[in-house]
Protein backbone atom coordinates (compact mmCIF):
# COMPACT_ATOMS: atom_id res chain seq x y z
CA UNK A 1 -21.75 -79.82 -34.80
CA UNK A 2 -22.05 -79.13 -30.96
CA UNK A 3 -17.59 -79.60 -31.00
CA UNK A 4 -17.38 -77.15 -33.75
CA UNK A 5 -19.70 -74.52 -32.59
CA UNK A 6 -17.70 -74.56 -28.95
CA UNK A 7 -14.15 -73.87 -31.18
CA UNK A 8 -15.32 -71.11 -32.79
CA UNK A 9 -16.84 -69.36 -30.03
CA UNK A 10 -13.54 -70.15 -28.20
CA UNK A 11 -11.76 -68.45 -31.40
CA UNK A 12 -14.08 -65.67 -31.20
CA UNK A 13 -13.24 -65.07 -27.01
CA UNK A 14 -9.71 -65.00 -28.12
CA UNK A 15 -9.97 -62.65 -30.81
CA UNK A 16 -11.72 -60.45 -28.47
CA UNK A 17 -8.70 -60.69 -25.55
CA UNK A 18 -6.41 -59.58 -27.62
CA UNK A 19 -8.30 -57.08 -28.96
CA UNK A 20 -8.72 -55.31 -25.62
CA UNK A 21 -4.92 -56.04 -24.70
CA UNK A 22 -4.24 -54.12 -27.87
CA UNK A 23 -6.53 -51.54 -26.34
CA UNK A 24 -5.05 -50.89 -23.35
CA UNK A 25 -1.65 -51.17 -24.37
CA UNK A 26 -2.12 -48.78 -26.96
CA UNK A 27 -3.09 -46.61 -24.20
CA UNK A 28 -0.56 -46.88 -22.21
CA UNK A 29 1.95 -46.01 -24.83
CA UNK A 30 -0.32 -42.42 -25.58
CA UNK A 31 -0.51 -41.33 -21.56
CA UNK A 32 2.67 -38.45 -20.99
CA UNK A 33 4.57 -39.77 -18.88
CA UNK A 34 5.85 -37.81 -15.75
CA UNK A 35 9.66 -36.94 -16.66
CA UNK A 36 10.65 -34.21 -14.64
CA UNK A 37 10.03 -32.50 -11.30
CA UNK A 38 9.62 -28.81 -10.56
CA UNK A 39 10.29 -26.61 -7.91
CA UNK A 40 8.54 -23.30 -7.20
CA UNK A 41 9.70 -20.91 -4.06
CA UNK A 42 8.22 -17.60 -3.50
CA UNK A 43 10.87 -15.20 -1.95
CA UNK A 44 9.48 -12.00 -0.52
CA UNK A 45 5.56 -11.21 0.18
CA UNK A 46 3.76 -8.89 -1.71
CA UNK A 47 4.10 -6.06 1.15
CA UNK A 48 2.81 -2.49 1.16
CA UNK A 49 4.97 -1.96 4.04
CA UNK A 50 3.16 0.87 6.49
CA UNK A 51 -0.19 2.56 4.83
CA UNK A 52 -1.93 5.85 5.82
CA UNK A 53 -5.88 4.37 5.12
CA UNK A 54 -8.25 6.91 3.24
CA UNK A 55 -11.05 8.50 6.17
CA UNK A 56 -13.79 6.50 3.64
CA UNK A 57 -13.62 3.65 0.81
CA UNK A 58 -11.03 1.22 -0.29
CA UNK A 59 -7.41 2.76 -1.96
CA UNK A 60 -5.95 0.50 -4.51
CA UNK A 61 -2.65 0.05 -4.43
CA UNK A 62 -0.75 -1.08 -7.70
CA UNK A 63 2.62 -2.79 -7.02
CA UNK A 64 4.54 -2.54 -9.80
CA UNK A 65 6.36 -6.20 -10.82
CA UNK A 66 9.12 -5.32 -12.21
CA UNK A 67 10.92 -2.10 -9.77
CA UNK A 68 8.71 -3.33 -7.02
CA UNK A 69 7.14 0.62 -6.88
CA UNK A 70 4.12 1.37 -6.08
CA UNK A 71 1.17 3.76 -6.93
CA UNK A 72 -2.38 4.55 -5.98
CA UNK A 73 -4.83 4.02 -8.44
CA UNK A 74 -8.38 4.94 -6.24
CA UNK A 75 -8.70 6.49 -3.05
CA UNK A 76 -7.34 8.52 -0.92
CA UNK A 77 -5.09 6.25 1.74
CA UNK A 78 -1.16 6.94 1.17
CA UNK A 79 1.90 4.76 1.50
CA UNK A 80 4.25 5.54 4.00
CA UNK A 81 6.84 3.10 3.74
CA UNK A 82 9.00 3.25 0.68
CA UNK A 83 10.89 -0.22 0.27
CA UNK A 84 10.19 -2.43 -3.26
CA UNK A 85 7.37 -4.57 -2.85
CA UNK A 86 6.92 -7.00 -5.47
CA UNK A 87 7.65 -10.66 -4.73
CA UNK A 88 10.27 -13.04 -6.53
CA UNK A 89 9.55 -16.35 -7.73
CA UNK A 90 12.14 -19.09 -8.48
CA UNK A 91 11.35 -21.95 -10.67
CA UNK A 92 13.43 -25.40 -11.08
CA UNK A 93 13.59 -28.24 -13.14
CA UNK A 94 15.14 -31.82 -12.71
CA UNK A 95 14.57 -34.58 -15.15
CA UNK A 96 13.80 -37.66 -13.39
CA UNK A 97 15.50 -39.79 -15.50
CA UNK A 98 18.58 -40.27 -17.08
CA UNK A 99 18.88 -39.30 -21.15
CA UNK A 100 15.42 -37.18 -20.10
CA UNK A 101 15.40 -33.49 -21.39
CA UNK A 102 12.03 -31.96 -20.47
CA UNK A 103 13.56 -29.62 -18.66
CA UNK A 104 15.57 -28.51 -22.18
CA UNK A 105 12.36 -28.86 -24.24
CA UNK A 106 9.25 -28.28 -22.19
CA UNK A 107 7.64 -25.24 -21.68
CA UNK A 108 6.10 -23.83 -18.13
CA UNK A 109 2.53 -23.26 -17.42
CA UNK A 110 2.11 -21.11 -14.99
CA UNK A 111 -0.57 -20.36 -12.57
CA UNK A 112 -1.02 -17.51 -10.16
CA UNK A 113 -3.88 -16.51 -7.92
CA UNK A 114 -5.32 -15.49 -4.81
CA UNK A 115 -5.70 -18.22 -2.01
CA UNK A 116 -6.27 -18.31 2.03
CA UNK A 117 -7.64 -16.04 4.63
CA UNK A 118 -7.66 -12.04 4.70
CA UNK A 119 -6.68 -10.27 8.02
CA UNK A 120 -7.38 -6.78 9.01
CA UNK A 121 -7.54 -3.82 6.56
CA UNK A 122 -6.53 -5.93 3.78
CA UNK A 123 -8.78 -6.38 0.62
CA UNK A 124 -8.03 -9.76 -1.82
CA UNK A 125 -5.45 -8.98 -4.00
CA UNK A 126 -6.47 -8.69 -7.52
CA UNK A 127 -4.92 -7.92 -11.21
CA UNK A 128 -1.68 -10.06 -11.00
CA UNK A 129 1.35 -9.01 -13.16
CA UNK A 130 4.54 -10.41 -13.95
CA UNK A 131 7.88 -9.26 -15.45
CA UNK A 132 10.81 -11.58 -15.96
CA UNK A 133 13.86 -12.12 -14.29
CA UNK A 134 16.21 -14.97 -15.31
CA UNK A 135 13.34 -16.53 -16.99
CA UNK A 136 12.08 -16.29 -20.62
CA UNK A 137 8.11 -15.82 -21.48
CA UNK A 138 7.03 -17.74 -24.24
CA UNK A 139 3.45 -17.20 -24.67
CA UNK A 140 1.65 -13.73 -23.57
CA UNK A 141 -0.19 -14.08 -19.79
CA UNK A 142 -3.91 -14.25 -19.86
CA UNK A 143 -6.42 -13.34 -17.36
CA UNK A 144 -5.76 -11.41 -14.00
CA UNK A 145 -6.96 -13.81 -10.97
CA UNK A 146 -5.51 -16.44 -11.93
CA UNK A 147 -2.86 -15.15 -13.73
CA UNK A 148 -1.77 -18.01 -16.56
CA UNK A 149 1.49 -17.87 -18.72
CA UNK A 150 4.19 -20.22 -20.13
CA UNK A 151 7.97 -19.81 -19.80
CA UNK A 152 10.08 -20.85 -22.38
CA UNK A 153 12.37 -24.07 -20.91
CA UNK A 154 14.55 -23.76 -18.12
CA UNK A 155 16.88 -26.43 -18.40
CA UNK A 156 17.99 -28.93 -16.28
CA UNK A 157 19.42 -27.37 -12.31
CA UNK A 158 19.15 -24.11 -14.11
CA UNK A 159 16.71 -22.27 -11.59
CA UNK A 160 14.84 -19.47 -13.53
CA UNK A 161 13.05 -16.58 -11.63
CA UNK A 162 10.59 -14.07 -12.38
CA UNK A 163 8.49 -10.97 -10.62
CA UNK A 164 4.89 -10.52 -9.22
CA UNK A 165 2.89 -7.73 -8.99
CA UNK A 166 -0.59 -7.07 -7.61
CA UNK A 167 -3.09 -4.43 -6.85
CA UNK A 168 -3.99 -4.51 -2.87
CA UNK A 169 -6.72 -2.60 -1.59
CA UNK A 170 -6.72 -1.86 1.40
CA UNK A 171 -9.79 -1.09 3.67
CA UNK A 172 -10.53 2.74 5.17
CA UNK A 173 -11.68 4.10 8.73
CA UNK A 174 -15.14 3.50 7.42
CA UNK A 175 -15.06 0.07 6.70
CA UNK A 176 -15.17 -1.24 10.64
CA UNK A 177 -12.47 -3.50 10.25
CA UNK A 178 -9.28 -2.97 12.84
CA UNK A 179 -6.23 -1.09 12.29
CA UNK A 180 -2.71 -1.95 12.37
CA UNK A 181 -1.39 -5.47 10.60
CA UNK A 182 -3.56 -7.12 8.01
CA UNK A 183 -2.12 -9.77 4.97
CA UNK A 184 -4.09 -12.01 2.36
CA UNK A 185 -2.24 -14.85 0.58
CA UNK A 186 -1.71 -15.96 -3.37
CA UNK A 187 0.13 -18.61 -4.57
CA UNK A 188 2.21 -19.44 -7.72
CA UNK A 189 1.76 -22.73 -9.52
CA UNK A 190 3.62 -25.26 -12.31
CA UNK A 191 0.54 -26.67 -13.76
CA UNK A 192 0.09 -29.79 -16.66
CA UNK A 193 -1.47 -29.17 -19.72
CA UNK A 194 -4.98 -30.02 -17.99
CA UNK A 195 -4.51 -27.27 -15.01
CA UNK A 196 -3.33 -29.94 -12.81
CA UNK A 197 -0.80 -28.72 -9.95
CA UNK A 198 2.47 -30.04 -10.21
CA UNK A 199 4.91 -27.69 -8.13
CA UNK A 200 3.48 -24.48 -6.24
CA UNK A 201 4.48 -21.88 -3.34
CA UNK A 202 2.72 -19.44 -1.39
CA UNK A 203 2.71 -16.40 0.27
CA UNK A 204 1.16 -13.43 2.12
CA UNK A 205 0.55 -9.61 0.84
CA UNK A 206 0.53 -7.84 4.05
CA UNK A 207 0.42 -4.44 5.08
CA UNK A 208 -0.01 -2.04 8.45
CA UNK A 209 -2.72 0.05 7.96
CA UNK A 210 -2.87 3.03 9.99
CA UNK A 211 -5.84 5.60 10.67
CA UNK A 212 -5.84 8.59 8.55
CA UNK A 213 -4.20 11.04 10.22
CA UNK A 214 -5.96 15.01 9.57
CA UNK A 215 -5.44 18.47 11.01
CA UNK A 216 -8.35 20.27 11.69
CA UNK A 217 -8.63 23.84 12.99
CA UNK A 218 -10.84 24.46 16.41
CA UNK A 219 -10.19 28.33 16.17
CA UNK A 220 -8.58 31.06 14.03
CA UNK A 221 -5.88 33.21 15.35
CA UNK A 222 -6.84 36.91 15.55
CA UNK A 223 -5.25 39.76 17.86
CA UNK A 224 -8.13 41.66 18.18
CA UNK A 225 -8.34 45.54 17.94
CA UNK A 226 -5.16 47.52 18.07
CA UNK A 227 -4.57 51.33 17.60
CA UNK A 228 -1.41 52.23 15.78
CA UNK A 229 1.14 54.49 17.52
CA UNK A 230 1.53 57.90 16.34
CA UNK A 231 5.35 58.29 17.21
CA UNK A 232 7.34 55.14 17.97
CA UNK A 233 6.89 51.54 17.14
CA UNK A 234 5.13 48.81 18.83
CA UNK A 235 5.89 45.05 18.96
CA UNK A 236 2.13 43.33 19.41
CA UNK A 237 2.54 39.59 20.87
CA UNK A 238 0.18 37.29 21.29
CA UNK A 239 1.53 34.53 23.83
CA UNK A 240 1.12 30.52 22.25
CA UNK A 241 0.81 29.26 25.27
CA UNK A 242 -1.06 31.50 27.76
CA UNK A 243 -2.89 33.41 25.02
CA UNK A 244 -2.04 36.88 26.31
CA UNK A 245 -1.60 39.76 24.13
CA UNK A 246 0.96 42.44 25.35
CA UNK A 247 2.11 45.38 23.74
CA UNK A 248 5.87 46.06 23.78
CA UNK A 249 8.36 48.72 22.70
CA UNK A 250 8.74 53.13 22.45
CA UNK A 251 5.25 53.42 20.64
CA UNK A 252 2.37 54.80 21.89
CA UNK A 253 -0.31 52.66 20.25
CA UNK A 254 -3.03 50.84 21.90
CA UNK A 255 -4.90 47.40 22.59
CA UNK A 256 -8.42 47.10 22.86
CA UNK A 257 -10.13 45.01 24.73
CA UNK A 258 -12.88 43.82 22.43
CA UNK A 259 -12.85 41.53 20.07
CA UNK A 260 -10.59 39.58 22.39
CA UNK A 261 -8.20 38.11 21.10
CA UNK A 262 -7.82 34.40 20.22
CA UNK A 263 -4.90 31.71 19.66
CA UNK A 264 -5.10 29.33 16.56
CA UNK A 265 -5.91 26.09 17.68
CA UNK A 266 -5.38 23.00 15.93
CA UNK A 267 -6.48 19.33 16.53
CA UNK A 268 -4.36 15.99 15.42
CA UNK A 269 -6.33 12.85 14.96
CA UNK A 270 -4.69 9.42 13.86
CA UNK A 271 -3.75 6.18 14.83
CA UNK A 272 -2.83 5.89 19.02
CA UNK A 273 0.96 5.76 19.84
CA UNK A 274 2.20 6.62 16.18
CA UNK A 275 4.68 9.41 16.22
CA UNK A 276 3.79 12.48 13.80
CA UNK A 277 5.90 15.38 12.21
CA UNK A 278 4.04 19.00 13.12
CA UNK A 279 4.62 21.39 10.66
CA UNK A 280 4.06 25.28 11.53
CA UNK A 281 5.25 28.20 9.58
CA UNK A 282 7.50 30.04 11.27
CA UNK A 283 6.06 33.34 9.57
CA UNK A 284 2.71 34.67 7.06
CA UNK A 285 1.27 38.00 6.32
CA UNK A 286 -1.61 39.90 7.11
CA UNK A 287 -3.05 41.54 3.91
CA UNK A 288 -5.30 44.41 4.32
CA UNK A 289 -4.29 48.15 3.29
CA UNK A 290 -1.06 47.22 3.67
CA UNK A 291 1.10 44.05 4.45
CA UNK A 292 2.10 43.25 8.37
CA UNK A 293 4.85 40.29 8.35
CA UNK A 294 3.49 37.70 11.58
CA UNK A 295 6.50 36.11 13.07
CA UNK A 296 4.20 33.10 14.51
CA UNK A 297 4.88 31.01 17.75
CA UNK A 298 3.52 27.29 18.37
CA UNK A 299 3.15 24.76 21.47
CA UNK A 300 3.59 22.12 19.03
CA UNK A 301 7.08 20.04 18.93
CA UNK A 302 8.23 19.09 15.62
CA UNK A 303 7.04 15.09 16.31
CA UNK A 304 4.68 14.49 18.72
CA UNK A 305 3.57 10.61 19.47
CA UNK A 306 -0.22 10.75 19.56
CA UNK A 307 -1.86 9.27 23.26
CA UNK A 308 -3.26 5.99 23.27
CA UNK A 309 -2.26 2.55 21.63
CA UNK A 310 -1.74 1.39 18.06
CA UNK A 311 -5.80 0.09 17.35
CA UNK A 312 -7.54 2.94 18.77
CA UNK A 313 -7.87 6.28 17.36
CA UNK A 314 -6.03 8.75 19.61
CA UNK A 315 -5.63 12.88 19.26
CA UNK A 316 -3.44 15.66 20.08
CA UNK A 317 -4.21 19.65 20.29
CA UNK A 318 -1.92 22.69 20.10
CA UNK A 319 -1.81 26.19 20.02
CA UNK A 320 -0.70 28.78 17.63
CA UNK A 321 -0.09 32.72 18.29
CA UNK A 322 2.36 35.35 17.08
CA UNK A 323 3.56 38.80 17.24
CA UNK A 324 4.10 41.85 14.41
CA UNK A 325 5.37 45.60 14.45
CA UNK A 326 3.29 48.60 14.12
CA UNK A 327 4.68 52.12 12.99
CA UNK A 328 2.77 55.89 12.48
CA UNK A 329 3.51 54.57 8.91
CA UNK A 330 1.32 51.25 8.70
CA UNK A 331 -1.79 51.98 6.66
CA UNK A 332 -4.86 51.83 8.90
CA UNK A 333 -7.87 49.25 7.91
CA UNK A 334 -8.81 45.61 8.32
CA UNK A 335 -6.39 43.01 7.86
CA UNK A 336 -6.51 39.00 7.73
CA UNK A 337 -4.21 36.25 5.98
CA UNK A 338 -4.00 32.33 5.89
CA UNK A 339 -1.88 30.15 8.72
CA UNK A 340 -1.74 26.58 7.07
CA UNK A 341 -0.35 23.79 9.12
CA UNK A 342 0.27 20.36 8.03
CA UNK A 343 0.56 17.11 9.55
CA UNK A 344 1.82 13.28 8.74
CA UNK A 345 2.92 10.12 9.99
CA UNK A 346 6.49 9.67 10.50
């Protein structure tokens, strides 16, 4: 009894063994095996290039993924620079073994999102896009940030690209944070069918943000109070840069002394060391009973490079005057008009 009992517990062990052998070789044959290897390079950042930041709250800038253009979507900041800034993204396959065609049969998750540090004016990029290149898209991308989408298969040493596309905000003068260069980063993943990384790249958005630059008047231009001629003409000038008025040609009219008169003056505030364009009209009208044409007279050269250096807010003031004809003919009353000046970054 005791010899039998010990055999069939010894039959019952070795059912067992082989059992779990089964098991885990049964397992073994049901795990994917890893058959190819991928490549992913990220050519080009994600750059807004040189940015004109809104005096208050964040501008959102859209960067189109497929002509790299790009377009404000909130606030008030403006892009200077012009140049295509979407980023391209090349993906390869290579089977790792012989007779293998993954890379013929196997679609491409896809993964992209925001990663890394943010610099300077820069927000975290948000609301990824894509548009295709080389490469196919076989199933519709879902979310924003991440970004997840399959490509169809790229074959074997067959490298397959497609676009990226972001919105970037980017901080204004308000926000306290410094001027001039600031990036953030994403990256751009092959994933497995349980989000695993299996390839991935990354790179930076950046962007130089510079202070808003504005134009704001400090006083109006006015010549004062003039008496017509009665026979003759008079040429009334009112000097740019000294602020004297004089009274020119055969006329016999005459300049009062009160209300004095005043130069326009304007004031430039931006970003220190930038150059800007100055623009001045070189003529305007004073509307009243009649119309006097103002031939108008500046201090201010057509680009000026504001004082100071680039991280410091920096200004520049000039002056604006003009001169006009008066006959026996021009109608006699008040007059006034509107000088409008305009300023940006070069």
């Amino acid at each position: 009894m005791t010899g039998r009992r010990r055999q069939h517990r010894r039959a019952l062990l070795w059912d067992v063994m082989r059992l779990a052998v089964c098991a885990l070789f049964a397992a073994a044959l049901s795990a994917p095996a890893v058959a190819a290897t991928y490549t992913v390079n990220v050519q080009g950042p994600l750059s807004l290039g040189t940015v004109a930041a809104a005096p208050a709250g964040d501008t959102v800038f859209r960067i189109d993924p497929a002509g790299g253009g790009v377009s404000v979507i909130t606030g008030a900041g403006r892009r200077i620079s012009t140049p295509a800034a979407n980023a391209l993204v090349t993906v390869t396959c290579r089977d790792d073994r012989a007779g293998e065609t993954t890379c013929a049969d196997a679609q491409v998750a896809i993964r992209i999102g925001t990663i890394g540090a943010i610099t300077g004016r820069a927000r975290a990029l948000t609301n990824f896009t894509v548009s295709m290149g080389t490469a196919v898209l076989a199933a519709p991308p879902a979310g924003t940030n991440p970004l997840a989408f399959q490509l169809a298969p790229i074959g074997e040493n067959s490298p397959k690209t497609f676009l990226v596309g972001a919105d970037f905000p980017v901080a204004g003068d308000d926000s306290g944070l410094a001027s001039g260069a600031g990036q953030n980063s994403f990256y751009v993943y092959v994933v497995d069918g349980s989000g695993q990384m299996q390839a991935g790249d990354s790179d930076r958005g950046r962007v130089t943000a510079l202070r808003a630059v504005a134009v704001a008047k400090t006083s109006d231009l006015s010549f004062g109070r003039i008496q017509r001629p009665t026979s003759g003409a008079n040429t009334v000038t009112l000097n740019a840069t000294s602020g004297d008025r004089t009274l020119s040609g055969s006329g016999n009219g005459l300049l009062y002394p009160t209300p004095a008169p005043v130069r326009a003056a304007f004031t430039i505030t931006g970003e220190g060391g930038q150059q800007v364009s100055i623009s001045v009209p070189a003529t305007m009208n004073l509307i009243g009973p009649g119309v006097i044409p103002v031939t108008l007279s500046d201090t201010a050269p057509a680009t000026r490079n504001l004082s100071g250096a680039a991280g410091s807010q920096a200004s520049y003031s000039f002056t604006v005057g003009g001169s006009f004809t008066l006959s026996p003919a021009t109608p006699v009353g008040d007059y006034s008009g509107v000088l409008s000046v305009s300023v940006d970054y070069n």
